[in-house]
N, C-alpha and C. Protein backbone atom coordinates (compact mmCIF):
# COMPACT_ATOMS: atom_id res chain seq x y z
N UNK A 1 3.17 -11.43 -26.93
CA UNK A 1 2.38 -12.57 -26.56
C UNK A 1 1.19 -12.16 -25.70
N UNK A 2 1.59 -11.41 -24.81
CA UNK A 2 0.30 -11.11 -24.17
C UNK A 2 -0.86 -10.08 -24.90
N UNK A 3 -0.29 -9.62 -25.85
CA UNK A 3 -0.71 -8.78 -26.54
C UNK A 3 -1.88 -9.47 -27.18
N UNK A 4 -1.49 -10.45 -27.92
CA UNK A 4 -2.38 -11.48 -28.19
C UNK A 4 -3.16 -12.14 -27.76
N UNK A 5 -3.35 -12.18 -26.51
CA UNK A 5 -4.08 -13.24 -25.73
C UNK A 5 -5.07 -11.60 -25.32
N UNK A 6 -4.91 -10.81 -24.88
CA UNK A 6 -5.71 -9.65 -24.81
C UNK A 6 -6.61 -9.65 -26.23
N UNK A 7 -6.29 -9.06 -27.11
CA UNK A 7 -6.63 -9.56 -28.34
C UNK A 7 -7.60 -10.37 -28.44
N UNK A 8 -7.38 -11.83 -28.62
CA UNK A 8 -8.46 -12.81 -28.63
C UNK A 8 -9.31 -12.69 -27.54
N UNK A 9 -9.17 -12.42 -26.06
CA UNK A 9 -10.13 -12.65 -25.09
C UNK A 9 -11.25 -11.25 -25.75
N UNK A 10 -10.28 -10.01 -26.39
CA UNK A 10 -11.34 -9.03 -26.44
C UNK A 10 -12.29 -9.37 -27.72
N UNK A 11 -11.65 -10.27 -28.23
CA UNK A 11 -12.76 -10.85 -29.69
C UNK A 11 -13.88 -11.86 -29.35
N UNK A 12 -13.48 -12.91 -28.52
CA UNK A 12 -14.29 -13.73 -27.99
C UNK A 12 -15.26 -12.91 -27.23
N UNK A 13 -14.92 -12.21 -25.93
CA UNK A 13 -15.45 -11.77 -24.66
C UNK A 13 -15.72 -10.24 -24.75
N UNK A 14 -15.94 -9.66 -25.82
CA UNK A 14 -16.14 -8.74 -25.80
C UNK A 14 -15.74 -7.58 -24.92
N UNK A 15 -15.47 -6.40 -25.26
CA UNK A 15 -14.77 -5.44 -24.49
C UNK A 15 -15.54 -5.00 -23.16
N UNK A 16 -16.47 -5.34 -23.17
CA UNK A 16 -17.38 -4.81 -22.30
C UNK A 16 -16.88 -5.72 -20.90
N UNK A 17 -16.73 -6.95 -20.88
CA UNK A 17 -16.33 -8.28 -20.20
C UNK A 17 -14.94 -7.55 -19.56
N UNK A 18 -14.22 -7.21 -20.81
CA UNK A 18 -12.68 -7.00 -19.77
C UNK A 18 -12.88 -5.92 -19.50
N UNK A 19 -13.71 -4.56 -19.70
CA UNK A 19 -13.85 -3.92 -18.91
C UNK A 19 -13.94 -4.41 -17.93
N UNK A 20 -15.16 -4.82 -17.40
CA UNK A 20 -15.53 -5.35 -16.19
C UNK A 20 -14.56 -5.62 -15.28
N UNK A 21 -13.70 -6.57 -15.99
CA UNK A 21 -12.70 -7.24 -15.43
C UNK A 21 -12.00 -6.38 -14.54
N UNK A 22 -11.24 -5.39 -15.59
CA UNK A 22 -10.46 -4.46 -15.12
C UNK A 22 -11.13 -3.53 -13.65
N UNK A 23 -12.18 -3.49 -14.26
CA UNK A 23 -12.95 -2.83 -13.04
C UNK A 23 -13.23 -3.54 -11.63
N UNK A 24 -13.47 -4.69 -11.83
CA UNK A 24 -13.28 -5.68 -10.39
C UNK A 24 -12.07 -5.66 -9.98
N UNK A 25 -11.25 -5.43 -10.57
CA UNK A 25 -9.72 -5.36 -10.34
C UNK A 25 -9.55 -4.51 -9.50
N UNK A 26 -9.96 -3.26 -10.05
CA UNK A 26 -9.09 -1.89 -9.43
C UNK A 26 -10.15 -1.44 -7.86
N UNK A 27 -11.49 -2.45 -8.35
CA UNK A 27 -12.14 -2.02 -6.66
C UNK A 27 -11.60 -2.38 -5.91
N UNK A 28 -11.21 -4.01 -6.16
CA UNK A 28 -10.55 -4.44 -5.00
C UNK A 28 -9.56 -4.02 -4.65
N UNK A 29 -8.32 -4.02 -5.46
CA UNK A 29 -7.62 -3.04 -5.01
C UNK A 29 -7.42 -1.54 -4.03
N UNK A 30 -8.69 -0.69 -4.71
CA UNK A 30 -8.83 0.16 -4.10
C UNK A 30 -9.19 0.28 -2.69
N UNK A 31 -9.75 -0.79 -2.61
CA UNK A 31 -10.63 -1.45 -1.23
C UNK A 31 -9.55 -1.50 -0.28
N UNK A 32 -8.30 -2.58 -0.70
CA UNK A 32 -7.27 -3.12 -0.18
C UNK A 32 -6.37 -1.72 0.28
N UNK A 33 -6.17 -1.05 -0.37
CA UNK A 33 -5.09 0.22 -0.04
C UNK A 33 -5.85 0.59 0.67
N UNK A 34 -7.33 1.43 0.84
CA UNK A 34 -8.35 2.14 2.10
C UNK A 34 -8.26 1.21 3.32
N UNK A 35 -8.55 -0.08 3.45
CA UNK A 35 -8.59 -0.45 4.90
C UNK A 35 -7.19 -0.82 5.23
N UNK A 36 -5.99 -0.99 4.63
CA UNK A 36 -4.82 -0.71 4.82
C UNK A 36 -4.56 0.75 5.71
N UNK A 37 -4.65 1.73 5.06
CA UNK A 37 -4.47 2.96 4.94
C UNK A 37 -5.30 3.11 6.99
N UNK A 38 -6.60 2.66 6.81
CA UNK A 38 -7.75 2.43 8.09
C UNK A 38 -6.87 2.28 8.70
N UNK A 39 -6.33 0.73 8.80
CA UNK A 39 -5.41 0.17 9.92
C UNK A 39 -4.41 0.64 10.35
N UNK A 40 -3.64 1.28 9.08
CA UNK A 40 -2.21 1.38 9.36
C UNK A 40 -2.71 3.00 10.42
N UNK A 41 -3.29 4.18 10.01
CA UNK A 41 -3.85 5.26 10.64
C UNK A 41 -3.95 5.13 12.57
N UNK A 42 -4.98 3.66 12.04
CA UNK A 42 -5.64 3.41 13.47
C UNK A 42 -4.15 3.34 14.90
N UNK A 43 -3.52 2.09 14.04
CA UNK A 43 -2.76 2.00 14.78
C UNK A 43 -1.75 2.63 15.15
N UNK A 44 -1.74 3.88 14.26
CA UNK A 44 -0.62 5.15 14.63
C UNK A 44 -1.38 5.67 16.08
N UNK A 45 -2.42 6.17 15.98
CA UNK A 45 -3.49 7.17 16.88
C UNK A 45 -3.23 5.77 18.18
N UNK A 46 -3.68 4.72 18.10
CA UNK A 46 -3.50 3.99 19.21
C UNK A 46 -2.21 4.19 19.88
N UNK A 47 -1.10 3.96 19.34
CA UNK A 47 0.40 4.28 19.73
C UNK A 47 0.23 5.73 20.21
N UNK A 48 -0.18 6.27 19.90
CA UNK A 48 -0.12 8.10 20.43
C UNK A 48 -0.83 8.28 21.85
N UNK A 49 -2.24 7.82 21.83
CA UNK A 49 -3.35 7.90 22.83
C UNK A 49 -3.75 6.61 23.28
N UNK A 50 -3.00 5.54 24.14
CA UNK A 50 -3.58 4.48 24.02
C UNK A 50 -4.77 4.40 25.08
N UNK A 51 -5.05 4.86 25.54
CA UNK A 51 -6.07 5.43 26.58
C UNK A 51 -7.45 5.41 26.07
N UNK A 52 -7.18 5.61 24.57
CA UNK A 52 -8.65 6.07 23.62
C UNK A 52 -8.44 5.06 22.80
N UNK A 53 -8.05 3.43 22.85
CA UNK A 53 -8.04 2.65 21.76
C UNK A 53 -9.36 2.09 21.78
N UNK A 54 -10.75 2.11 22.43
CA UNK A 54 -11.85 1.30 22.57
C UNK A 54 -12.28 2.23 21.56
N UNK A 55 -12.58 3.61 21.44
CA UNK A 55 -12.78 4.60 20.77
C UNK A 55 -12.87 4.65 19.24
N UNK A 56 -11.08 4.47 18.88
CA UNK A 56 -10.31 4.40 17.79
C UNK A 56 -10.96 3.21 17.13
N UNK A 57 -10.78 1.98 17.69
CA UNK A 57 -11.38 0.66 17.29
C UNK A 57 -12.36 0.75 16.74
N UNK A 58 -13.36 1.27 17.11
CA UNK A 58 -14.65 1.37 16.96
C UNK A 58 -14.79 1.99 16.01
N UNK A 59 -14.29 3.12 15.86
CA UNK A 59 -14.57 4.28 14.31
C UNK A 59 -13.69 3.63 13.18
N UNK A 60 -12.59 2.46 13.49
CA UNK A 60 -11.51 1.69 12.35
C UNK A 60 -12.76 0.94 11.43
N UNK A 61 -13.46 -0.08 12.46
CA UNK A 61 -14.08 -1.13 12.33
C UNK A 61 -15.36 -0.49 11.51
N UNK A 62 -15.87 0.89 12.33
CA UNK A 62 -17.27 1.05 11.07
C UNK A 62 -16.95 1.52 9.85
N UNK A 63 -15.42 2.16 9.70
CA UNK A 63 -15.10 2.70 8.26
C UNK A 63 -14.88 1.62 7.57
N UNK A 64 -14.10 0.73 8.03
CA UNK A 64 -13.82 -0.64 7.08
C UNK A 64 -14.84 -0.83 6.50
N UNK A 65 -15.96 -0.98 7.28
CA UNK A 65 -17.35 -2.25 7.14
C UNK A 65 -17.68 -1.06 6.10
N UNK A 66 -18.06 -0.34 6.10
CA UNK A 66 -18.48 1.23 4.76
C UNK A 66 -17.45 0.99 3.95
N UNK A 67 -16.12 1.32 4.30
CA UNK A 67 -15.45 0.74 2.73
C UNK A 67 -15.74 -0.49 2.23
N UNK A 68 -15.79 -1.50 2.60
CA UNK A 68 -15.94 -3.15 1.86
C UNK A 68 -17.33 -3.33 1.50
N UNK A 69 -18.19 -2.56 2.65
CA UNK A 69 -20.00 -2.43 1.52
C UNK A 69 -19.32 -1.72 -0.08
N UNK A 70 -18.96 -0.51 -0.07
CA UNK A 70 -18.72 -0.12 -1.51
C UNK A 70 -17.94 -0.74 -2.22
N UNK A 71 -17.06 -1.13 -1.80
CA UNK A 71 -16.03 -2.32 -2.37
C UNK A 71 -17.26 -3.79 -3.42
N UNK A 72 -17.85 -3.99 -2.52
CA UNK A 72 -18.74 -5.17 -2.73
C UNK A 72 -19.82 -4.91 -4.06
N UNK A 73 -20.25 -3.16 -3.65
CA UNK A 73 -21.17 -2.76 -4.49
C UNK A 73 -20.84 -2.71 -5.85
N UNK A 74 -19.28 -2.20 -5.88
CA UNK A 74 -18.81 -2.12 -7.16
C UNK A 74 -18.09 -3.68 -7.76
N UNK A 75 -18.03 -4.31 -6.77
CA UNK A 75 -17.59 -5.66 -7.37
C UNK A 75 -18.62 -6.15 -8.18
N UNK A 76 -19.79 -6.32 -7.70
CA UNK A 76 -21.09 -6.43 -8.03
C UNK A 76 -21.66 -5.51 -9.47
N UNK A 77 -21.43 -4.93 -9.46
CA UNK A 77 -21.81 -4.03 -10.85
C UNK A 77 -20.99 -4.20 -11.70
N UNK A 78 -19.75 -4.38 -11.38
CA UNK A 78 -18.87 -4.77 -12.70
C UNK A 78 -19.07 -6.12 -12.82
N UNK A 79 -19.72 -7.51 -12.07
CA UNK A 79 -19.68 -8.40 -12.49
C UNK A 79 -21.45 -8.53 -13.68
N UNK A 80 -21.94 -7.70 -12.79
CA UNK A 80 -23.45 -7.44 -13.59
C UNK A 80 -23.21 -7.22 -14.94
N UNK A 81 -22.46 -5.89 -15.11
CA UNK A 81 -21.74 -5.60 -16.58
C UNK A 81 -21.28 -6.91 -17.53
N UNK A 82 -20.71 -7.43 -16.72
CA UNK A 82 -20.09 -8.44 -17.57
C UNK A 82 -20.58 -9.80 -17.97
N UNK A 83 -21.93 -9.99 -16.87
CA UNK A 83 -22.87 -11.03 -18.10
C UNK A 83 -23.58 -10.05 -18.31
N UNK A 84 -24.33 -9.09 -18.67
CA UNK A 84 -25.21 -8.52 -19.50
C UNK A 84 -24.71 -8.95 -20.87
């Protein structure tokens, strides 16, 4: 069944579309595991050195904001892809 519905969306919507799709998919995703990964890190090093958490914070917060710009960039290009 799903097989089918893949199928028709790729006849209607052309492959290029669920590319896309797939590809908005896996940024976000990818996005989601990196500032996970950020946080979960951060807050190890805080527990270790809490002395240096103004520090830590600070370098969490500018990697996020750099991961979710690229996150965004590629959301953005795969949605471009997909009305072209």
């Amino acid at each position: 069944m799903l097989l089918n519905v893949l199928l028709q969306a790729a006849s209607e919507a052309g492959t290029a579309a669920i590319g896309a799709g797939i590809g908005a998919g896996l940024v976000a995703l990818g996005a989601g595991l990196g500032i996970g990964r950020i946080g979960g890190s951060a807050t190890e090093a805080i527990a270790r050195q809490p002395e240096a958490s103004g520090k830590i914070q600070t370098a969490m917060i500018i990697a996020a904001a750099l991961l979710e710009g690229v996150a965004l960039f590629g959301v953005v290009v795969c949605f471009l892809i997909a009305t072209r």
